[in-house]
PDB file of N, CA and C in Angstrom:
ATOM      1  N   UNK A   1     242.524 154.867-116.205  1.00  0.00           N
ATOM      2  CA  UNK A   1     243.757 155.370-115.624  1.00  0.00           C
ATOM      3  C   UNK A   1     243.956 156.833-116.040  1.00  0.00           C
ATOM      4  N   UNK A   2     244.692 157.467-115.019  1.00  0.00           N
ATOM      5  CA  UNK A   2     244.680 158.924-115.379  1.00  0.00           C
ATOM      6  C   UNK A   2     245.974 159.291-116.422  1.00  0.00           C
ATOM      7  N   UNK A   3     245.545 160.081-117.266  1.00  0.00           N
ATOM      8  CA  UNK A   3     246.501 160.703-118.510  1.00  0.00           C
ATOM      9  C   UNK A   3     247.835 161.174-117.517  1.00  0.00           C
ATOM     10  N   UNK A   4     249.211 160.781-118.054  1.00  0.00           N
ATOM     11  CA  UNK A   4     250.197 161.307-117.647  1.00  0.00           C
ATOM     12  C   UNK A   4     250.964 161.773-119.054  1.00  0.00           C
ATOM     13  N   UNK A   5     251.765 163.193-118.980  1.00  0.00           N
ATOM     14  CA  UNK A   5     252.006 163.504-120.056  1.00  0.00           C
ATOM     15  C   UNK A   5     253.923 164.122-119.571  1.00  0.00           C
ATOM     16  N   UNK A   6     254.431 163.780-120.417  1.00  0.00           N
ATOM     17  CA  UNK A   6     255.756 164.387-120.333  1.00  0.00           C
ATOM     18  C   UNK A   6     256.196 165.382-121.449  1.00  0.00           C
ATOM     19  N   UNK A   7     255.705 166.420-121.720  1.00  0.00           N
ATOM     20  CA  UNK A   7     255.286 167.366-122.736  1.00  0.00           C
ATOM     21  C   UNK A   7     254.901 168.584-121.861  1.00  0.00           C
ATOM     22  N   UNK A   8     254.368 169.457-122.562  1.00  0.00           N
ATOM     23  CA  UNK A   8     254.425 171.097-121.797  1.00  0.00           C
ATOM     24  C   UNK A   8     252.561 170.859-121.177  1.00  0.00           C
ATOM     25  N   UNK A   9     252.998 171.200-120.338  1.00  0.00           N
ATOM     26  CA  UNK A   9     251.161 171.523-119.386  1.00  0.00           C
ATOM     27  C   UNK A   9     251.388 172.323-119.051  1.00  0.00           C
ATOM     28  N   UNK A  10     249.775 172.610-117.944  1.00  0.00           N
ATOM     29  CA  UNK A  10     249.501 173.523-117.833  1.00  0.00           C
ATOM     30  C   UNK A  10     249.001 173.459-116.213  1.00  0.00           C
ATOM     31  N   UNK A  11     249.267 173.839-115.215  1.00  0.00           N
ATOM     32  CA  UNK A  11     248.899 173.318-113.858  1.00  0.00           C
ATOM     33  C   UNK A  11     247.504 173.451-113.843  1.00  0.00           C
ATOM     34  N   UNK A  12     246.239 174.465-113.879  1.00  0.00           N
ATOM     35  CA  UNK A  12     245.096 174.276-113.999  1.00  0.00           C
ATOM     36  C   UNK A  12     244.167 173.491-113.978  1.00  0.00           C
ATOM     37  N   UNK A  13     245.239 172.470-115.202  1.00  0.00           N
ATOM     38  CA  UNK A  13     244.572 171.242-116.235  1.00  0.00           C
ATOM     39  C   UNK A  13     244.682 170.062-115.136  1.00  0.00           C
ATOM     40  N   UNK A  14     245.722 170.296-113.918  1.00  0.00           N
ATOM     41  CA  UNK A  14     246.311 168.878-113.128  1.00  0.00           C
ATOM     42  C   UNK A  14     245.617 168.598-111.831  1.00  0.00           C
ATOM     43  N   UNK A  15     245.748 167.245-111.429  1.00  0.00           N
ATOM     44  CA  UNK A  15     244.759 167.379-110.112  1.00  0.00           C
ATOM     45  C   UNK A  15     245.516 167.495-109.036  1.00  0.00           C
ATOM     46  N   UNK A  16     246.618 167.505-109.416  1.00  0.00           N
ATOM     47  CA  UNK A  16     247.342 168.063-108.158  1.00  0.00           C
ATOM     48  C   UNK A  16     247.962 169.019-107.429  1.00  0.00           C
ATOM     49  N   UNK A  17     246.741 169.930-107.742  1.00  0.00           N
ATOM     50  CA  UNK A  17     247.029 171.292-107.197  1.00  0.00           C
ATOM     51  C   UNK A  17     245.975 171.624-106.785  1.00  0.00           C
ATOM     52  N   UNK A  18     246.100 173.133-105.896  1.00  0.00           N
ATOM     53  CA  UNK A  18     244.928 173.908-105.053  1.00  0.00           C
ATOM     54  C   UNK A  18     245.086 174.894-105.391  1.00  0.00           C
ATOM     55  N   UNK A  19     243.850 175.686-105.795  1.00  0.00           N
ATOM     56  CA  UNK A  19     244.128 176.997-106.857  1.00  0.00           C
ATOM     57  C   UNK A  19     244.007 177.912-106.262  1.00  0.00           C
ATOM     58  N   UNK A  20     244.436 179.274-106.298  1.00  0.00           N
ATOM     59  CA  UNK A  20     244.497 180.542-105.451  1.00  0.00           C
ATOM     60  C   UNK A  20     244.631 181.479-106.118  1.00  0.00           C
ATOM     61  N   UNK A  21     243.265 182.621-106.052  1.00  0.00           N
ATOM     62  CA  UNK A  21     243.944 184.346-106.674  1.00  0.00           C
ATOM     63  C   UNK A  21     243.581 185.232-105.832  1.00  0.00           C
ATOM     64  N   UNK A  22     244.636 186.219-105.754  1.00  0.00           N
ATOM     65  CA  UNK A  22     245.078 187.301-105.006  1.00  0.00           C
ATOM     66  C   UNK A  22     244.555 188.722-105.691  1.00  0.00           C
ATOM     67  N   UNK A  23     243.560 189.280-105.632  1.00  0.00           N
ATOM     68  CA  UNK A  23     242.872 190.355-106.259  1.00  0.00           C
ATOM     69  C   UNK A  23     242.943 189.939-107.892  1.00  0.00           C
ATOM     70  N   UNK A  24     243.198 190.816-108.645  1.00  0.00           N
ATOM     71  CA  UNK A  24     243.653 190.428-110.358  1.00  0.00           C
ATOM     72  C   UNK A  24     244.965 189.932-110.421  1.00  0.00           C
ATOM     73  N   UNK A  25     245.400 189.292-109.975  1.00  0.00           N
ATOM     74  CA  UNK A  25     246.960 188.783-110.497  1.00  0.00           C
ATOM     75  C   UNK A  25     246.286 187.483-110.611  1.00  0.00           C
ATOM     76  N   UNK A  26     247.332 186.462-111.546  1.00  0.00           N
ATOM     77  CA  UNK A  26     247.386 185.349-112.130  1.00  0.00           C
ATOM     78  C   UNK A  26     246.872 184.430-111.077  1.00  0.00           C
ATOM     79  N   UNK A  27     246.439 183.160-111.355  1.00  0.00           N
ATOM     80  CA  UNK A  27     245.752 182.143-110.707  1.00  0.00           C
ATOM     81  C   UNK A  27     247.418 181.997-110.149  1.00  0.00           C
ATOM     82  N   UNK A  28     247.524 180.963-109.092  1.00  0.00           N
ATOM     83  CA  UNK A  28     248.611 180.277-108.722  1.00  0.00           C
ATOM     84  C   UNK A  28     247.890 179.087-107.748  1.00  0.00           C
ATOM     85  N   UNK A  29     248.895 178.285-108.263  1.00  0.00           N
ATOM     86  CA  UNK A  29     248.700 176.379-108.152  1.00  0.00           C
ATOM     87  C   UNK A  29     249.834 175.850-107.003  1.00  0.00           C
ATOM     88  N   UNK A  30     249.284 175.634-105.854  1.00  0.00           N
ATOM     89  CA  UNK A  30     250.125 175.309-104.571  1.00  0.00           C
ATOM     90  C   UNK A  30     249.736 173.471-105.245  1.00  0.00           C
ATOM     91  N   UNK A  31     251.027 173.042-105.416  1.00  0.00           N
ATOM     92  CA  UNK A  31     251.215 171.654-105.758  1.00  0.00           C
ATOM     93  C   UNK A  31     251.309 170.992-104.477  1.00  0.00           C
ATOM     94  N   UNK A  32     250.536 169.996-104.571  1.00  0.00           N
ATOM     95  CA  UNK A  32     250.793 168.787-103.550  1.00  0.00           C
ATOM     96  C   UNK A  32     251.907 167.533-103.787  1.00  0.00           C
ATOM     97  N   UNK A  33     252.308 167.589-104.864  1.00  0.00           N
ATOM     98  CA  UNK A  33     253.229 167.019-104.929  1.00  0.00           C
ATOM     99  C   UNK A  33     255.267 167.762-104.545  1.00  0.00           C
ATOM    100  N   UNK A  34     255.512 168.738-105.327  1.00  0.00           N
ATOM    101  CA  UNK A  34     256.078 169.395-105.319  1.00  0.00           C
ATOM    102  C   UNK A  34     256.495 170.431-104.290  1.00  0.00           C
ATOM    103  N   UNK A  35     255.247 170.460-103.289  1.00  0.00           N
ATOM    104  CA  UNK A  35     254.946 171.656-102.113  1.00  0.00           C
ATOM    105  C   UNK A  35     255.539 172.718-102.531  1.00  0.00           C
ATOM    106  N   UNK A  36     255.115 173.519-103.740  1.00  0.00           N
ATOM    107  CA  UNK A  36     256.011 174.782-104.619  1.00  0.00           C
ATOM    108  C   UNK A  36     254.673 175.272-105.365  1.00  0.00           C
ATOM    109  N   UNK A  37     254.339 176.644-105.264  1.00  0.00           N
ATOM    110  CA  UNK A  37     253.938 177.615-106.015  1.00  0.00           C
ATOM    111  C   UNK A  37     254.046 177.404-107.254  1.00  0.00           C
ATOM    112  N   UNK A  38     253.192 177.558-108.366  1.00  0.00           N
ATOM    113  CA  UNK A  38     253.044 177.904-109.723  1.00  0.00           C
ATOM    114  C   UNK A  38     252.365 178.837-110.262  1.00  0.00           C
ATOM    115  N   UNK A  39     252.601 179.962-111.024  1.00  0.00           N
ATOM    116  CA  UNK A  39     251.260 179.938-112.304  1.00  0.00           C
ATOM    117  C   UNK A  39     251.083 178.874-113.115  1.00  0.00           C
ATOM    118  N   UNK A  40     249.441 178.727-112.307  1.00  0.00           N
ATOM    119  CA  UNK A  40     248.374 177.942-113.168  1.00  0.00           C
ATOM    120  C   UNK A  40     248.047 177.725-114.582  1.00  0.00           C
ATOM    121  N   UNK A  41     248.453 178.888-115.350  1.00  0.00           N
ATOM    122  CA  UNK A  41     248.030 179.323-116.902  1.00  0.00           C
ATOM    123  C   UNK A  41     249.363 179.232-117.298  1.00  0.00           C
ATOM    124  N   UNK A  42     250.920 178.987-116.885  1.00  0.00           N
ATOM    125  CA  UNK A  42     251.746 179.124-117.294  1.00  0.00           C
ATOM    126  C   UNK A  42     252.152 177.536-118.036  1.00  0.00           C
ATOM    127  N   UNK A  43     252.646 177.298-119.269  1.00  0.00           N
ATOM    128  CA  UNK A  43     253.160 176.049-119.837  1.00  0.00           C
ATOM    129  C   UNK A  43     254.523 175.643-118.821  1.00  0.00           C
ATOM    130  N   UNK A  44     254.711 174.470-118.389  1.00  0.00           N
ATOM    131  CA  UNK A  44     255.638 174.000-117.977  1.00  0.00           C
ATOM    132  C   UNK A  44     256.071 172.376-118.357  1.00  0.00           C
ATOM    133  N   UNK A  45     257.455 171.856-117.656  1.00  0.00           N
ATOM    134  CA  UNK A  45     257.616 170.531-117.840  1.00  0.00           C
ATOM    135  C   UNK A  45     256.846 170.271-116.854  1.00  0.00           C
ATOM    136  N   UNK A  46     256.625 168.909-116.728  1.00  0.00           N
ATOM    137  CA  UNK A  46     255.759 168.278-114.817  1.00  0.00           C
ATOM    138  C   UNK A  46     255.828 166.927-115.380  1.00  0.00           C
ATOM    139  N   UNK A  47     256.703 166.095-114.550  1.00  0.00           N
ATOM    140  CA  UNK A  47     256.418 164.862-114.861  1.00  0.00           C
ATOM    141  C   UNK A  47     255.519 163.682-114.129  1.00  0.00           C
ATOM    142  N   UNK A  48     254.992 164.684-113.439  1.00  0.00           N
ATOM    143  CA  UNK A  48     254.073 164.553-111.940  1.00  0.00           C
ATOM    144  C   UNK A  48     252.289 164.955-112.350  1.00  0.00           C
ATOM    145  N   UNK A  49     252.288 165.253-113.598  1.00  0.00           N
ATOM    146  CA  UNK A  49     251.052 166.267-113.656  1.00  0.00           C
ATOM    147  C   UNK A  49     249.657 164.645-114.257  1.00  0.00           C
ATOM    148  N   UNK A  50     248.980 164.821-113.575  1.00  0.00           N
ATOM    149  CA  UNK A  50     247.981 164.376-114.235  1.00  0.00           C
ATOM    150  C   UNK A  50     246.271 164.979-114.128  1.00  0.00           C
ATOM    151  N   UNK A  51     246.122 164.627-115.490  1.00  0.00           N
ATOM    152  CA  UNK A  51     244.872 165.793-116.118  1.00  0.00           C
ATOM    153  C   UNK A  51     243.531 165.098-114.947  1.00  0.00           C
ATOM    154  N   UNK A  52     243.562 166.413-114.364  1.00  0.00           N
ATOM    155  CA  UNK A  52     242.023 166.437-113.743  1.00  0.00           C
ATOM    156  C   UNK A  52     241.034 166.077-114.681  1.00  0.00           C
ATOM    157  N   UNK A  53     239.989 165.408-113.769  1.00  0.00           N
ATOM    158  CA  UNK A  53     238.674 164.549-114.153  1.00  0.00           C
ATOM    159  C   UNK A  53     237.642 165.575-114.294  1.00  0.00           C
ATOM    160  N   UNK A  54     237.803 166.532-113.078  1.00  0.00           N
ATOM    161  CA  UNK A  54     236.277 167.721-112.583  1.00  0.00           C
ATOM    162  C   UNK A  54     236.627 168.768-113.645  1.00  0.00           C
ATOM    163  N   UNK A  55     235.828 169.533-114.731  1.00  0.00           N
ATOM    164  CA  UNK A  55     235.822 170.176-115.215  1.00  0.00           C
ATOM    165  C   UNK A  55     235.991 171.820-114.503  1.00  0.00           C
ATOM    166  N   UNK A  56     235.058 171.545-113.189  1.00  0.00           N
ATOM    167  CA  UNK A  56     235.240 172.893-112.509  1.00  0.00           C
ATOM    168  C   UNK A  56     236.420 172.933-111.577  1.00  0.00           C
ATOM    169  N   UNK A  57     236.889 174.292-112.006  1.00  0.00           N
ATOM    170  CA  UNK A  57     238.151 174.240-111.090  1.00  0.00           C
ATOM    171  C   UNK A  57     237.894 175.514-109.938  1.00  0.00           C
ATOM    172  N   UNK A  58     238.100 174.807-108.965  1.00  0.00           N
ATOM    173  CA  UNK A  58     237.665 176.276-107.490  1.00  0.00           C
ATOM    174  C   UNK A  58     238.949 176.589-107.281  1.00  0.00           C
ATOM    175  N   UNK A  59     238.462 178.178-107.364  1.00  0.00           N
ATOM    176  CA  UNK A  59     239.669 179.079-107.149  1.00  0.00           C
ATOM    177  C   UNK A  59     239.383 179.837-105.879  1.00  0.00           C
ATOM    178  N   UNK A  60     240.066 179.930-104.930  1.00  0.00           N
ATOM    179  CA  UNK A  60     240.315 180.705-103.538  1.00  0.00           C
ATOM    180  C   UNK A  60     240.713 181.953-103.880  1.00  0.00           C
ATOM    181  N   UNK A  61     239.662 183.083-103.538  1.00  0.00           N
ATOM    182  CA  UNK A  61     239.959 184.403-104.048  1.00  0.00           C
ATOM    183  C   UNK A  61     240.117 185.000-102.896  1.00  0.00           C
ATOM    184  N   UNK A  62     241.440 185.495-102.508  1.00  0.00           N
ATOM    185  CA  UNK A  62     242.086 186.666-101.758  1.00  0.00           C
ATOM    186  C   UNK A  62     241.680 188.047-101.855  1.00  0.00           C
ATOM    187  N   UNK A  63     241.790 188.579-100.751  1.00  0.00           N
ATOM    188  CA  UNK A  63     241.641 190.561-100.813  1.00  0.00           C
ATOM    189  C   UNK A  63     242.547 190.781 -99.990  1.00  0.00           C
ATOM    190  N   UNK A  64     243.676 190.047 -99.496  1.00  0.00           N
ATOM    191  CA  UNK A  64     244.597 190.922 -99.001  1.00  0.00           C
ATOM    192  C   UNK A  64     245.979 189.585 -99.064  1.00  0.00           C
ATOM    193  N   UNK A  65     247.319 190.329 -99.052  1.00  0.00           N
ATOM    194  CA  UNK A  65     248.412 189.252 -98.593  1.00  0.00           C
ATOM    195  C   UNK A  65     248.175 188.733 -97.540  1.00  0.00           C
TER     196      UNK A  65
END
């Protein structure tokens, strides 16, 4: 069963997100649960978050808005 944590995470770490960076600015985590924007690297509450299995995380790299 997958780890659920009610403590500070980290979206990166969760499988329920799709990762996205925009030239050098911060990763950001389009939640599928939430349908809301995050930084990825940022600590938050989530009582929704559970820790991804895949070690690799694919990031969608942007060159323009």
């Amino acid at each position: 069963m997958a780890e659920r944590s009610k403590g500070m995470v980290r979206c990166i770490e969760c499988s329920n997100g799709k990762y996205m960076q925009w030239f050098r600015n911060p990763v950001i985590c389009q939640c599928s649960i939430y349908r809301e924007k995050f930084v990825a690297e940022a600590k938050r509450l989530c009582d929704e978050y559970t820790k991804r299995t895949n070690t690799k995380v694919e990031i969608t790299h942007y060159d323009h808005y």
